[in-house]
C-alpha atoms as a PDB file:
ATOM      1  CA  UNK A   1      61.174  -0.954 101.448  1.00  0.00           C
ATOM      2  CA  UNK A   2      61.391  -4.586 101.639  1.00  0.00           C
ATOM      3  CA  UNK A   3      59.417  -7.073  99.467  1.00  0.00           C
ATOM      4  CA  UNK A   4      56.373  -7.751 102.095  1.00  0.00           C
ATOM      5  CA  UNK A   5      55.487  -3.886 101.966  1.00  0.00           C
ATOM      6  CA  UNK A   6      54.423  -4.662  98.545  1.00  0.00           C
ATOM      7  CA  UNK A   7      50.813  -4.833  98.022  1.00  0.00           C
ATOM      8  CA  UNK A   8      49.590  -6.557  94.578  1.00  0.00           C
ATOM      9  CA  UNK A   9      47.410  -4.289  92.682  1.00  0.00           C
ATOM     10  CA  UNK A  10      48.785  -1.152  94.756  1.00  0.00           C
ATOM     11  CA  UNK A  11      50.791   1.526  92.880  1.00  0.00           C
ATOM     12  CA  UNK A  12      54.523   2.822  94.102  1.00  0.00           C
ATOM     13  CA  UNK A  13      56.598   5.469  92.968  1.00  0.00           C
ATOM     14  CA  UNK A  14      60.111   4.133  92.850  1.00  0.00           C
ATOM     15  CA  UNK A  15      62.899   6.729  92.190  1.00  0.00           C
ATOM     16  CA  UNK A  16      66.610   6.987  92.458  1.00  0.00           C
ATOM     17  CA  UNK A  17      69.908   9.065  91.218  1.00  0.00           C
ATOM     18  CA  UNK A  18      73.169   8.542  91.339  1.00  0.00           C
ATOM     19  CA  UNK A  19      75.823   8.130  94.328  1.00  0.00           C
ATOM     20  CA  UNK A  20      77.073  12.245  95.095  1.00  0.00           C
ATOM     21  CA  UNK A  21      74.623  13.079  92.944  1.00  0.00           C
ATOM     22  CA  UNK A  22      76.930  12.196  89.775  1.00  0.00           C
ATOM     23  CA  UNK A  23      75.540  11.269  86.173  1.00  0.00           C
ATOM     24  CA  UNK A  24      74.207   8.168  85.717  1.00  0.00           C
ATOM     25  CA  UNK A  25      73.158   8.387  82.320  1.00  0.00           C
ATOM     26  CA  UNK A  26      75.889   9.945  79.764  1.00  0.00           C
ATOM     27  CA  UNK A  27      74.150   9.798  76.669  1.00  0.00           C
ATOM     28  CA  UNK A  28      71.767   8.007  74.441  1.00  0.00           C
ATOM     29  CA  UNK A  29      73.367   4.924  74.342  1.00  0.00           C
ATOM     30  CA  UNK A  30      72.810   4.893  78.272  1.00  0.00           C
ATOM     31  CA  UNK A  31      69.556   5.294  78.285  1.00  0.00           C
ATOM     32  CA  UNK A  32      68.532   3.193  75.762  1.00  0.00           C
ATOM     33  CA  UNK A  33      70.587   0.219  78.178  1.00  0.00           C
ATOM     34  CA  UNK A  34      68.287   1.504  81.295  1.00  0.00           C
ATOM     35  CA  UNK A  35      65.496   1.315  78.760  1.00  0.00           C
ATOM     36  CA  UNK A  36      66.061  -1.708  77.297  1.00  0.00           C
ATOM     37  CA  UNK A  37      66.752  -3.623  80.974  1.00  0.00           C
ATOM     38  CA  UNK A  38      62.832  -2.063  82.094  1.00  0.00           C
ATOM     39  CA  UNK A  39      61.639  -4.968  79.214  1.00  0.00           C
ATOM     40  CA  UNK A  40      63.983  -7.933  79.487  1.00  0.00           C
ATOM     41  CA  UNK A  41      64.298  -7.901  83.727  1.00  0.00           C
ATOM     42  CA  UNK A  42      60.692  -7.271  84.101  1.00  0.00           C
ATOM     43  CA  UNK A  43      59.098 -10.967  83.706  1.00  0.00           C
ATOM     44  CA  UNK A  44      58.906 -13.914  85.979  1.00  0.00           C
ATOM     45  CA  UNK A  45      59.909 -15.784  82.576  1.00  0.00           C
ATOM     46  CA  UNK A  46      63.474 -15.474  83.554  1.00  0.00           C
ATOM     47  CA  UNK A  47      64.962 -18.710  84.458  1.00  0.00           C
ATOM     48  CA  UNK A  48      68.343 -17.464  85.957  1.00  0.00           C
ATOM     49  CA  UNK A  49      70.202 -18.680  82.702  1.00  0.00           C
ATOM     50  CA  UNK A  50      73.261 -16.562  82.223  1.00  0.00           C
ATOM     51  CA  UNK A  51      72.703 -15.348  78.936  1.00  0.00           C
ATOM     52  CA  UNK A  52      74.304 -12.276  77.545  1.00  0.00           C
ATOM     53  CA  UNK A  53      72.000  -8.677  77.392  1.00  0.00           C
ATOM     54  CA  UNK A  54      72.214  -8.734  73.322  1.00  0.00           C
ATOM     55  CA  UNK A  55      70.304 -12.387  73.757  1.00  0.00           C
ATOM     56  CA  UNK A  56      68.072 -11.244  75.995  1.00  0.00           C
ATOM     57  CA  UNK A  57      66.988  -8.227  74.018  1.00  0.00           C
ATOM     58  CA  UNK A  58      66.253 -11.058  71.367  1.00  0.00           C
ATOM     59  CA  UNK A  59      63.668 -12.574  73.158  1.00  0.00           C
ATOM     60  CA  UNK A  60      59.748 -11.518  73.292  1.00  0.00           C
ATOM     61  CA  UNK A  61      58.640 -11.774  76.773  1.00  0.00           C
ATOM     62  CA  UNK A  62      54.745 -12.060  77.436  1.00  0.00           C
ATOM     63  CA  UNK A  63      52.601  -9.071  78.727  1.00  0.00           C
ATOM     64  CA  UNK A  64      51.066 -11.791  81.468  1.00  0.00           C
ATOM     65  CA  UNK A  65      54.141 -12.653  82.728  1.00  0.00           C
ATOM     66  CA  UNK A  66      55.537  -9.506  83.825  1.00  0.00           C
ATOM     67  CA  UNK A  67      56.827  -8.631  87.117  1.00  0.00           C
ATOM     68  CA  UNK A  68      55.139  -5.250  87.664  1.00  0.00           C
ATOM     69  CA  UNK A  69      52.910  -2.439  85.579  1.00  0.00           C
ATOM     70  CA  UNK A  70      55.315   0.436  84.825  1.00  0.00           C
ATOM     71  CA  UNK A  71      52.930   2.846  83.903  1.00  0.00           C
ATOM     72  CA  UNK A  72      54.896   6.084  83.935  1.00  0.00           C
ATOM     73  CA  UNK A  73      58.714   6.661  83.893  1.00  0.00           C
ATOM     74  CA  UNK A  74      60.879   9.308  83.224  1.00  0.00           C
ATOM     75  CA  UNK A  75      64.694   9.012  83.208  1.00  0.00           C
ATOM     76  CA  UNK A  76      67.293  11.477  83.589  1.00  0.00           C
ATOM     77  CA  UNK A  77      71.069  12.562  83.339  1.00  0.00           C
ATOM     78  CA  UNK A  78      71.744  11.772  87.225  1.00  0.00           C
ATOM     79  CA  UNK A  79      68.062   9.777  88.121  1.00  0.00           C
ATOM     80  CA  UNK A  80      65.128   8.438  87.025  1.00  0.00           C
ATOM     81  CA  UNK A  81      61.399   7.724  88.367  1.00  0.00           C
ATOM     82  CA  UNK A  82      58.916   4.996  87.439  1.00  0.00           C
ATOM     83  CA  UNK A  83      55.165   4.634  88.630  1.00  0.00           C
ATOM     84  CA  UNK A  84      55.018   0.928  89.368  1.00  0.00           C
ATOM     85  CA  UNK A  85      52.246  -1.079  90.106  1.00  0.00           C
ATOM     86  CA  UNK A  86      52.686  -5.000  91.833  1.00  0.00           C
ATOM     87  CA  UNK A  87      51.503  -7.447  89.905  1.00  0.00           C
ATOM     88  CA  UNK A  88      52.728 -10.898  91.691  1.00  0.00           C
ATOM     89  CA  UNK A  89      54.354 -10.620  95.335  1.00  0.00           C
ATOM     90  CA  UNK A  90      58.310  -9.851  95.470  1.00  0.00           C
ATOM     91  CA  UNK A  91      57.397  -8.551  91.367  1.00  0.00           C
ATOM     92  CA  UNK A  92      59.024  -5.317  92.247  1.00  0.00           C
ATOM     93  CA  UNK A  93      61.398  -6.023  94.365  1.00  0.00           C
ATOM     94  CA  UNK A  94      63.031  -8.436  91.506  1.00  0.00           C
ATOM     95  CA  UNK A  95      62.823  -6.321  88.878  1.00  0.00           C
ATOM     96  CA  UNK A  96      64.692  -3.671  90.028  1.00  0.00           C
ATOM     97  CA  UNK A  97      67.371  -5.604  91.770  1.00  0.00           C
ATOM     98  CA  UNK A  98      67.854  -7.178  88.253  1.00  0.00           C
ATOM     99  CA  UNK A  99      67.507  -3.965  86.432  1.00  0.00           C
ATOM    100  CA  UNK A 100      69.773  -2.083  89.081  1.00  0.00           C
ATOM    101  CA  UNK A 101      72.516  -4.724  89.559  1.00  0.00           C
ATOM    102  CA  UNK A 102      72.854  -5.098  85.492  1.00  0.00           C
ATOM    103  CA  UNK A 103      72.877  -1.226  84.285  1.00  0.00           C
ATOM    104  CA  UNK A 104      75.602  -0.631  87.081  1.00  0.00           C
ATOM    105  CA  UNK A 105      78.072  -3.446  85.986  1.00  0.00           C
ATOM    106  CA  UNK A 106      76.960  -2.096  82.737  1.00  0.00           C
ATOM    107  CA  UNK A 107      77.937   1.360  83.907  1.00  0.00           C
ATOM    108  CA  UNK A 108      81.079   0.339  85.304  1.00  0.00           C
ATOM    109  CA  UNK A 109      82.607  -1.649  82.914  1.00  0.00           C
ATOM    110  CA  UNK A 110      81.809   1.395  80.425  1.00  0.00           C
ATOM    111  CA  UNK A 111      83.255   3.840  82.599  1.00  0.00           C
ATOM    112  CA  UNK A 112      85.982   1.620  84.025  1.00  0.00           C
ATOM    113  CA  UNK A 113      85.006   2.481  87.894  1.00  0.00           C
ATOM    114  CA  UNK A 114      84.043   0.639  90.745  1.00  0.00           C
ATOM    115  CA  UNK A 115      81.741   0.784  93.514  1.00  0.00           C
ATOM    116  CA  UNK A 116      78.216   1.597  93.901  1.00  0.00           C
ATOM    117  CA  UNK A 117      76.472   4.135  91.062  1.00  0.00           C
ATOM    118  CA  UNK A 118      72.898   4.916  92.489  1.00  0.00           C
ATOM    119  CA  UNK A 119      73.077   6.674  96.516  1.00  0.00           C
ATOM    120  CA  UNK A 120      70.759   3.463  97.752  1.00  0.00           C
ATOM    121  CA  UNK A 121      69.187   0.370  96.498  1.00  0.00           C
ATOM    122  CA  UNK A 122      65.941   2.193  95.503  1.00  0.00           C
ATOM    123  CA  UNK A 123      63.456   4.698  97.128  1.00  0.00           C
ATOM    124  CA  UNK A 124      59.213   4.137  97.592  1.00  0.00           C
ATOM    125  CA  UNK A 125      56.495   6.055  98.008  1.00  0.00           C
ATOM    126  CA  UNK A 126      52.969   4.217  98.505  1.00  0.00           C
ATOM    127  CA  UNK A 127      50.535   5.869  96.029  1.00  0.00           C
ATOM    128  CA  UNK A 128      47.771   5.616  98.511  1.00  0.00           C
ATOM    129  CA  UNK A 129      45.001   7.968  96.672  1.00  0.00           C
ATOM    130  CA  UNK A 130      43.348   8.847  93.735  1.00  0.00           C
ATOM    131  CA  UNK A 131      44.399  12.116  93.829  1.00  0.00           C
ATOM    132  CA  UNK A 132      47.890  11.091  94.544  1.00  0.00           C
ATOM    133  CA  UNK A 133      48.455   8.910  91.831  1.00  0.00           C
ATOM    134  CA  UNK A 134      47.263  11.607  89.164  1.00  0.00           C
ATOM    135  CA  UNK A 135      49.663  13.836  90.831  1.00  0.00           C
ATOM    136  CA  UNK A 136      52.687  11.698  90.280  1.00  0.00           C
ATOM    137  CA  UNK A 137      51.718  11.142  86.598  1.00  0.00           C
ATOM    138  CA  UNK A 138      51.923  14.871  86.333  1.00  0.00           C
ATOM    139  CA  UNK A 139      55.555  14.699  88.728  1.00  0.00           C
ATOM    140  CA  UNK A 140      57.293  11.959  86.850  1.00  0.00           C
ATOM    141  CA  UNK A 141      56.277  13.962  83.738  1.00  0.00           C
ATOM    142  CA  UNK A 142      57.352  17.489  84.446  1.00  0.00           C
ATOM    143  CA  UNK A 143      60.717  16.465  85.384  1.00  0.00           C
ATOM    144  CA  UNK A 144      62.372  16.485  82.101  1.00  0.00           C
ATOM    145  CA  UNK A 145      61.889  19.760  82.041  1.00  0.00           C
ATOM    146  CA  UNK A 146      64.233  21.060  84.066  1.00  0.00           C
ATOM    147  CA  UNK A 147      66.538  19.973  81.146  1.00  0.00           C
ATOM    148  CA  UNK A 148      65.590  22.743  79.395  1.00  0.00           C
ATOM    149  CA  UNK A 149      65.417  25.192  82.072  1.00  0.00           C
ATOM    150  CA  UNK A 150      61.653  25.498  83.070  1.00  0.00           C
ATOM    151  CA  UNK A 151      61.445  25.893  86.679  1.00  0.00           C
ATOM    152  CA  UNK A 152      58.312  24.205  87.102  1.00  0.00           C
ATOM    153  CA  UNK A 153      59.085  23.530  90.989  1.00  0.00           C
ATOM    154  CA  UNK A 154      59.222  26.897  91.959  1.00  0.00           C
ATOM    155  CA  UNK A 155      57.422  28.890  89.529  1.00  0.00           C
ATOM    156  CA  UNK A 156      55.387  26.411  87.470  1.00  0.00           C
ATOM    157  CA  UNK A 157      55.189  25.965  83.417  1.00  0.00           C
ATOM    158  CA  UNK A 158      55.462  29.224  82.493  1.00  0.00           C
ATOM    159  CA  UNK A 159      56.133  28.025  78.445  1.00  0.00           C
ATOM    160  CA  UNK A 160      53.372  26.065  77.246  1.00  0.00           C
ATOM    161  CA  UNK A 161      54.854  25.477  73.911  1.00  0.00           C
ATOM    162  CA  UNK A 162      58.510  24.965  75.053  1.00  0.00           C
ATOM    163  CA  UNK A 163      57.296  22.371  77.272  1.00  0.00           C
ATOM    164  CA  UNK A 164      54.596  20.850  74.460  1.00  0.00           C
ATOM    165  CA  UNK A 165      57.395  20.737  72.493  1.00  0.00           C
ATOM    166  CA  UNK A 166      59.787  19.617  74.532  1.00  0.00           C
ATOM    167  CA  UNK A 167      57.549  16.735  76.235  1.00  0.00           C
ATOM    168  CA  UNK A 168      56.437  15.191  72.989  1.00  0.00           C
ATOM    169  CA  UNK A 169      59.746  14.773  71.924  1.00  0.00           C
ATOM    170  CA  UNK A 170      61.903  13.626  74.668  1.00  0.00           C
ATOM    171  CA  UNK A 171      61.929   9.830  73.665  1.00  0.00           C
ATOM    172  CA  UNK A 172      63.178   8.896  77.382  1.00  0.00           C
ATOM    173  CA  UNK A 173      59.906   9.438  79.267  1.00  0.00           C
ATOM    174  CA  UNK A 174      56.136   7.892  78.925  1.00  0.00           C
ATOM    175  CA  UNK A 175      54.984  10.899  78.239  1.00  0.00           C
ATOM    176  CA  UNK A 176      56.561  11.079  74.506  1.00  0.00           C
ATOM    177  CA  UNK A 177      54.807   7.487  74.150  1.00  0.00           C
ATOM    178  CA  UNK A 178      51.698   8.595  75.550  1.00  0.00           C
ATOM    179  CA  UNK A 179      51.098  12.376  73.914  1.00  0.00           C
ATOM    180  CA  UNK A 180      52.533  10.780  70.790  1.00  0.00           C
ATOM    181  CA  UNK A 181      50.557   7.613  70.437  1.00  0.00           C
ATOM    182  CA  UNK A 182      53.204   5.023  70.409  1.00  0.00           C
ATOM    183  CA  UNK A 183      52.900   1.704  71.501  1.00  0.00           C
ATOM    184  CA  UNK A 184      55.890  -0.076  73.209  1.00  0.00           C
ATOM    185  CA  UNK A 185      55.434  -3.668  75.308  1.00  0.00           C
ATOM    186  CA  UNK A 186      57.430  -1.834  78.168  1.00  0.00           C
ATOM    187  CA  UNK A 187      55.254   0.785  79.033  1.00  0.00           C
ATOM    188  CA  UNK A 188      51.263  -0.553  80.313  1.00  0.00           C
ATOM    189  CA  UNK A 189      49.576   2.958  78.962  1.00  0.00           C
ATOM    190  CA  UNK A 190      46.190   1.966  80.389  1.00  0.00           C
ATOM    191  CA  UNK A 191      46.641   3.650  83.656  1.00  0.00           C
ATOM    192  CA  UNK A 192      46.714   7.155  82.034  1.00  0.00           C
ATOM    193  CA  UNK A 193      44.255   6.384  79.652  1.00  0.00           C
ATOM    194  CA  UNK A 194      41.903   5.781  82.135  1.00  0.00           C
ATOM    195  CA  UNK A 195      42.651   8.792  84.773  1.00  0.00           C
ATOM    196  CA  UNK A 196      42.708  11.250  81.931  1.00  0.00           C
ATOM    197  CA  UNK A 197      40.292  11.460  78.716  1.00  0.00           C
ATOM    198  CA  UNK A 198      42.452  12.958  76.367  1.00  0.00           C
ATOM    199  CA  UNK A 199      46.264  13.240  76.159  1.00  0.00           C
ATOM    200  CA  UNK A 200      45.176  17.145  75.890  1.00  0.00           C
ATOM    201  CA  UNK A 201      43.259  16.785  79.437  1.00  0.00           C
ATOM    202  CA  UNK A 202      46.603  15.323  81.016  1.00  0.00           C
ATOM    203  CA  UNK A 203      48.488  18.233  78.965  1.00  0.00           C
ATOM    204  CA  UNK A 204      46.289  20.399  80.473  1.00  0.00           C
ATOM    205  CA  UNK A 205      46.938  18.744  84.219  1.00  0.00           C
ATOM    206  CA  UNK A 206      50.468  19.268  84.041  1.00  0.00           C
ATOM    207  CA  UNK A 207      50.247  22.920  82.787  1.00  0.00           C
ATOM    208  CA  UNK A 208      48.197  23.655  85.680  1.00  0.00           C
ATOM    209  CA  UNK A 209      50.899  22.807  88.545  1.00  0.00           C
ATOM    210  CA  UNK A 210      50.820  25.372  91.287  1.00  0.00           C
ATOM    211  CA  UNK A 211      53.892  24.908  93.159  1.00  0.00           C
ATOM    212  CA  UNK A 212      52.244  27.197  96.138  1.00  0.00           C
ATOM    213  CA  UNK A 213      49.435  25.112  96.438  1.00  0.00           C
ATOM    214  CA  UNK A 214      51.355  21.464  96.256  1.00  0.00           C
ATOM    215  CA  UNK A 215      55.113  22.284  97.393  1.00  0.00           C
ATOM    216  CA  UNK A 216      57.295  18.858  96.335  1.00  0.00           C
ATOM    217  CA  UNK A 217      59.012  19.230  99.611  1.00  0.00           C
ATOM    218  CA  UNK A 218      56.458  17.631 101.375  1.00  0.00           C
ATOM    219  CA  UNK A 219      55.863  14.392  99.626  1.00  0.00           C
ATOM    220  CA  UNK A 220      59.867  14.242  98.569  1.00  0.00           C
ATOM    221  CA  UNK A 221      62.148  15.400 101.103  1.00  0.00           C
ATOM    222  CA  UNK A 222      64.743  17.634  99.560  1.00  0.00           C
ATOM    223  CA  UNK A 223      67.588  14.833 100.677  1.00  0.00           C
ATOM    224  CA  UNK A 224      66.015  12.294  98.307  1.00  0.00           C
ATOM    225  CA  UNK A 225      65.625  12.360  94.744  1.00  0.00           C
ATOM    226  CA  UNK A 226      66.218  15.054  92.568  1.00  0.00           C
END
């Protein structure tokens, strides 16, 4: 999806995983990088100065002056997902060339390989209901847990607590920010604030995923994503 498609004020799911379907993220130390880049990228403050990462990390950048809303996120071993919405034209677009370009030289360099590390530049979805966008709160959510073996796609959360437990401390998704109260100046919270009352109501939300009644398949293909 090209710049122009983006609508200011719209919301977009924008997902991706790694190249053969490797491992993009190895550890901690990885995903604190990705994390780190969805702050310092993310602002039309940026004056093209080539500065080093540690330098840029320094720096406060201004709520108003970010590129796009990320509003949820989640990021795993081999992909990650982040509900976006457009806050100037091209806003999205920049930020995640910047973010993707500097995590993969990151990458490389780490690992000492070459070549391309996620399978495309980035994927989109339009969130283009109400309905919609509280679903792919609930998506982006639920997919940690397939790192600890809940098959939520095919048979649904079938381990309330395991999942509780699991979701509120998984530091590497908005959901451990939002079901544990934390503020960070990456994440814009208000979004699920306002769709859900209570962090227990969007608990609650997720929990009740019927994968009969909403198969995945048919708003992500199975070639795409995860």
């Amino acid at each position: 999806m090209f710049s122009d498609n983006f609508v200011p004020g719209e919301y977009y799911h924008v997902y991706n995983r790694g190249v053969d379907r490797r491992v993009t993220f190895t550890g901690n130390q990885d995903f604190q990088r990705f994390f780190d880049g969805m702050r310092v990228f993310n602002t039309a403050q940026d004056s093209g100065e080539s500065i080093s990462f540690f330098r840029r990390c320094q720096r406060s950048y201004p709520v108003e002056q970010q590129l796009a809303r990320i509003s949820s996120f989640s990021l795993i071993p081999n992909h990650f997902h982040m509900l976006l919405q457009e806050v100037c034209e091209g806003g999205i677009s920049l930020f995640m060339q910047r973010q993707g370009n500097s995590y993969t030289k990151y990458f490389n360099r780490k690992e000492q390989r070459t070549g391309s590390l996620f399978e495309s530049t980035y994927h989109v979805k339009h969130i283009d209901s109400q309905a919609y966008l509280e679903h792919i709160t609930r998506y982006i959510h639920l997919n940690i847990l397939d790192l600890v073996g809940i098959d939520w796609k095919g048979q649904g959360v079938d381990d309330d607590k395991k999942a509780l437990e699991f979701l509120k401390r998984y530091p590497w998704s908005s959901c451990y920010y939002y079901l544990n109260d934390i503020e960070t100046p990456t994440l814009d919270l208000s979004l699920l604030r306002g769709l859900f009352s209570t962090p227990q109501t969007h608990t609650d939300f997720m929990f009740d995923y019927q994968p009969t009644l909403q198969p995945d398949d048919l708003i992500f293909p199975k070639p795409v994503g995860h």
